[in-house]
C-alpha atoms as a PDB file:
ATOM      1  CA  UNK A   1       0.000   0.000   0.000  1.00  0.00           C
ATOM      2  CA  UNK A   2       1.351   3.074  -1.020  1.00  0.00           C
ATOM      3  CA  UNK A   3       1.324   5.858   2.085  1.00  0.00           C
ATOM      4  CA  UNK A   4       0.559   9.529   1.963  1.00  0.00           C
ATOM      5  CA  UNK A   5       4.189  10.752   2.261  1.00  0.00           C
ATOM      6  CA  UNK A   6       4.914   8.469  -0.728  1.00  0.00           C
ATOM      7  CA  UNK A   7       1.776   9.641  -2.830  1.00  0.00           C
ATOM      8  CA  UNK A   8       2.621  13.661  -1.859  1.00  0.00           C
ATOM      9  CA  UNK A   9       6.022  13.081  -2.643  1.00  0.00           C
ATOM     10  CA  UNK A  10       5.372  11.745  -6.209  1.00  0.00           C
ATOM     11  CA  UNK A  11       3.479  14.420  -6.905  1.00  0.00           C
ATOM     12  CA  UNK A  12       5.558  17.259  -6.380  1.00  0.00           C
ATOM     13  CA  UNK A  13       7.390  18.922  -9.003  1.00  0.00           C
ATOM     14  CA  UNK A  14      10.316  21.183  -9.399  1.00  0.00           C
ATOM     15  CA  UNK A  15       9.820  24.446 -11.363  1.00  0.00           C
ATOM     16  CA  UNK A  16      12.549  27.166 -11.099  1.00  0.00           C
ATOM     17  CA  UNK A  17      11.121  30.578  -9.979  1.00  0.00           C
ATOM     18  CA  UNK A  18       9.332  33.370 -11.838  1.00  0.00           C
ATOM     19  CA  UNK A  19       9.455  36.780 -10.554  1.00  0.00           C
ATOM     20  CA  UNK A  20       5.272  36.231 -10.374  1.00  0.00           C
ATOM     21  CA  UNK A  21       5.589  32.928  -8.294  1.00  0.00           C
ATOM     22  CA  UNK A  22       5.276  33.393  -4.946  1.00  0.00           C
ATOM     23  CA  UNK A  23       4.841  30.329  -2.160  1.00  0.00           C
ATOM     24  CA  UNK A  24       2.205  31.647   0.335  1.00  0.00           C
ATOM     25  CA  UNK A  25       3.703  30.036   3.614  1.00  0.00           C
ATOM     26  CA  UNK A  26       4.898  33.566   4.782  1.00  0.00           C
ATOM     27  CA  UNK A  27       5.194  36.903   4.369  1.00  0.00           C
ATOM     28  CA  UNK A  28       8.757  37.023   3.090  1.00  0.00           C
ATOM     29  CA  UNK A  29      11.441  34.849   2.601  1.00  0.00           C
ATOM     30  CA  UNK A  30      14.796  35.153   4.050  1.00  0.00           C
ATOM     31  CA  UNK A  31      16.791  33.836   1.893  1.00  0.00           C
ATOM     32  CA  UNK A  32      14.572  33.829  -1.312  1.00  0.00           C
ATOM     33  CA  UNK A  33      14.184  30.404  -2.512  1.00  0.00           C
ATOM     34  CA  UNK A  34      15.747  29.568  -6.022  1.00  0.00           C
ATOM     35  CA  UNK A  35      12.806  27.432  -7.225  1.00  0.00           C
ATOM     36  CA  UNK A  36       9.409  26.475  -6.027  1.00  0.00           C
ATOM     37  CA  UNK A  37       7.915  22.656  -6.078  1.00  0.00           C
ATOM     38  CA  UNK A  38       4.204  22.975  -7.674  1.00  0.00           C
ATOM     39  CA  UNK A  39       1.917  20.348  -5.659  1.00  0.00           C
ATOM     40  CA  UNK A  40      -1.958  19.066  -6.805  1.00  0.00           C
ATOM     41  CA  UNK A  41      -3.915  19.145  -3.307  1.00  0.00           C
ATOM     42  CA  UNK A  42      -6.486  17.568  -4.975  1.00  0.00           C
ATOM     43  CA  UNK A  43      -8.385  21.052  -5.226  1.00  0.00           C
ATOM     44  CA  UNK A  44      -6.100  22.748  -7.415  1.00  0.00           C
ATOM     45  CA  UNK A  45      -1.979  23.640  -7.755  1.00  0.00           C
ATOM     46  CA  UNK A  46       0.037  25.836  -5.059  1.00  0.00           C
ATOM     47  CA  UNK A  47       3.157  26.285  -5.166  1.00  0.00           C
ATOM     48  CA  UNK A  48       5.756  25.608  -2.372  1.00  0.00           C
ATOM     49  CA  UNK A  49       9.158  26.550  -1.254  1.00  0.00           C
ATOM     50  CA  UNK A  50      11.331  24.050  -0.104  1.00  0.00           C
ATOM     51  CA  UNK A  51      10.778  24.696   3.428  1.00  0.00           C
ATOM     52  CA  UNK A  52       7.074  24.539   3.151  1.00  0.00           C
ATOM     53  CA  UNK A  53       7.823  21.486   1.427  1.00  0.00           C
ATOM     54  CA  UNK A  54       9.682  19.937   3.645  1.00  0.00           C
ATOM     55  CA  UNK A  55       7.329  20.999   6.570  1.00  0.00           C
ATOM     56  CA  UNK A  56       4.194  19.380   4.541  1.00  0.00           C
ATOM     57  CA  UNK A  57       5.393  16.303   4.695  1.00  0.00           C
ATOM     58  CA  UNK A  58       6.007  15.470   7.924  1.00  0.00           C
ATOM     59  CA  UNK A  59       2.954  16.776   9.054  1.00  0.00           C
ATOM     60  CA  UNK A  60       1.050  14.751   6.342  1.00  0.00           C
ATOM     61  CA  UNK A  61       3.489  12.048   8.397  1.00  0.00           C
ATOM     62  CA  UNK A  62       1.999  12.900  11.581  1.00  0.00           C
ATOM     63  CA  UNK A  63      -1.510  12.525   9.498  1.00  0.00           C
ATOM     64  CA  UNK A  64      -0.674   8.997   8.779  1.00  0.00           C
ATOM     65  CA  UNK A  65       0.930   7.482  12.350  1.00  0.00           C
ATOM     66  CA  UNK A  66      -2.307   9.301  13.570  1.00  0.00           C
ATOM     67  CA  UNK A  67      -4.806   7.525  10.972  1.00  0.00           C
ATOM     68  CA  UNK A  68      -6.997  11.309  11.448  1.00  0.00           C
ATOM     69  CA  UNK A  69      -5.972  14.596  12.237  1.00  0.00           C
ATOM     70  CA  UNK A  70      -2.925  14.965  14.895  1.00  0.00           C
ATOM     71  CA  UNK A  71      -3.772  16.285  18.412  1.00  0.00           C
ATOM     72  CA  UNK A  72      -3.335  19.962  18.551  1.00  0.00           C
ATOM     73  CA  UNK A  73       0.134  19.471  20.832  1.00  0.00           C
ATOM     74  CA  UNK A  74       1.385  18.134  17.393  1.00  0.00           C
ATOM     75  CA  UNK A  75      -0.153  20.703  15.093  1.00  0.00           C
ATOM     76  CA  UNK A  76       0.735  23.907  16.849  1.00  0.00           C
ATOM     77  CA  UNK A  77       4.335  23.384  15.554  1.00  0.00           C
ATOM     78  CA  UNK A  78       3.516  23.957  11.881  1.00  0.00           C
ATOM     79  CA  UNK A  79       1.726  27.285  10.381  1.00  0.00           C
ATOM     80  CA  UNK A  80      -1.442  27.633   9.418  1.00  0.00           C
ATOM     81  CA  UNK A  81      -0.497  27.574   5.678  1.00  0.00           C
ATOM     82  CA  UNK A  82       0.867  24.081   6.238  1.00  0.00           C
ATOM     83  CA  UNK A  83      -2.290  22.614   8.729  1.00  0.00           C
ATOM     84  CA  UNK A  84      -4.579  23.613   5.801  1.00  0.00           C
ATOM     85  CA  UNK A  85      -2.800  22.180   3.111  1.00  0.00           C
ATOM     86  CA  UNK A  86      -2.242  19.119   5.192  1.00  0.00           C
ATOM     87  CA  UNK A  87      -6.185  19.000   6.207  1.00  0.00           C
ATOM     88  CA  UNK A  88      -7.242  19.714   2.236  1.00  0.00           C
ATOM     89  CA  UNK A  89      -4.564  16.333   1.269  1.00  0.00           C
ATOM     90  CA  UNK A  90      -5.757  14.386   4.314  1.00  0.00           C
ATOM     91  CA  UNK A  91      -9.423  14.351   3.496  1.00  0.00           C
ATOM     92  CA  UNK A  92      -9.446  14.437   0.137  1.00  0.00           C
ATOM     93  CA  UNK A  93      -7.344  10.966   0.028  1.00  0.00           C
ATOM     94  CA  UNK A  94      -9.902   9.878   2.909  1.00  0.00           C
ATOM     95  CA  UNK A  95     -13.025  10.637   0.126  1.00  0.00           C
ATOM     96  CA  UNK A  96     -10.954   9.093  -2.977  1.00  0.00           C
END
């Protein structure tokens, strides 16, 4: 059976960056990143810097050693950009 992490992590894609892209994790980005991985959430495309990336995927992690959303104790370490996405992939692979 193939698990979340391994599903999100086919799906991601490298794209190098366009003055227009922009990954909406924060504010501003300290270093700017030098490309942006483009990710299906099953309700359209965002765009992600590595970080974001990174961060995505081991909450979607937490997601699957859970088997439903992670207590809040877990949660509260990642921004709200990243418990959305996580929540939009979680229960969208839970309706498939």
């Amino acid at each position: 059976m193939i698990t979340i992490i391994e599903e999100y992590l086919k799906e991601l894609k490298v794209n190098t960056i366009d003055t227009e892209d922009i990954c909406l994790c924060s504010k501003k980005h300290v270093p700017d990143p030098r490309f942006l991985v483009t990710l299906d959430t099953g309700e359209g495309l965002v765009l992600l810097c590595p970080t974001a990336a990174c961060n995505l995927a081991g909450l979607l992690r937490e997601y699957e050693l859970a088997g439903t959303t992670p207590q809040g104790s877990i949660t509260k370490h990642y921004g709200k950009y990243i418990r959305g996405l996580a929540t939009t992939i979680w229960r969208n692979k839970m309706t498939a």
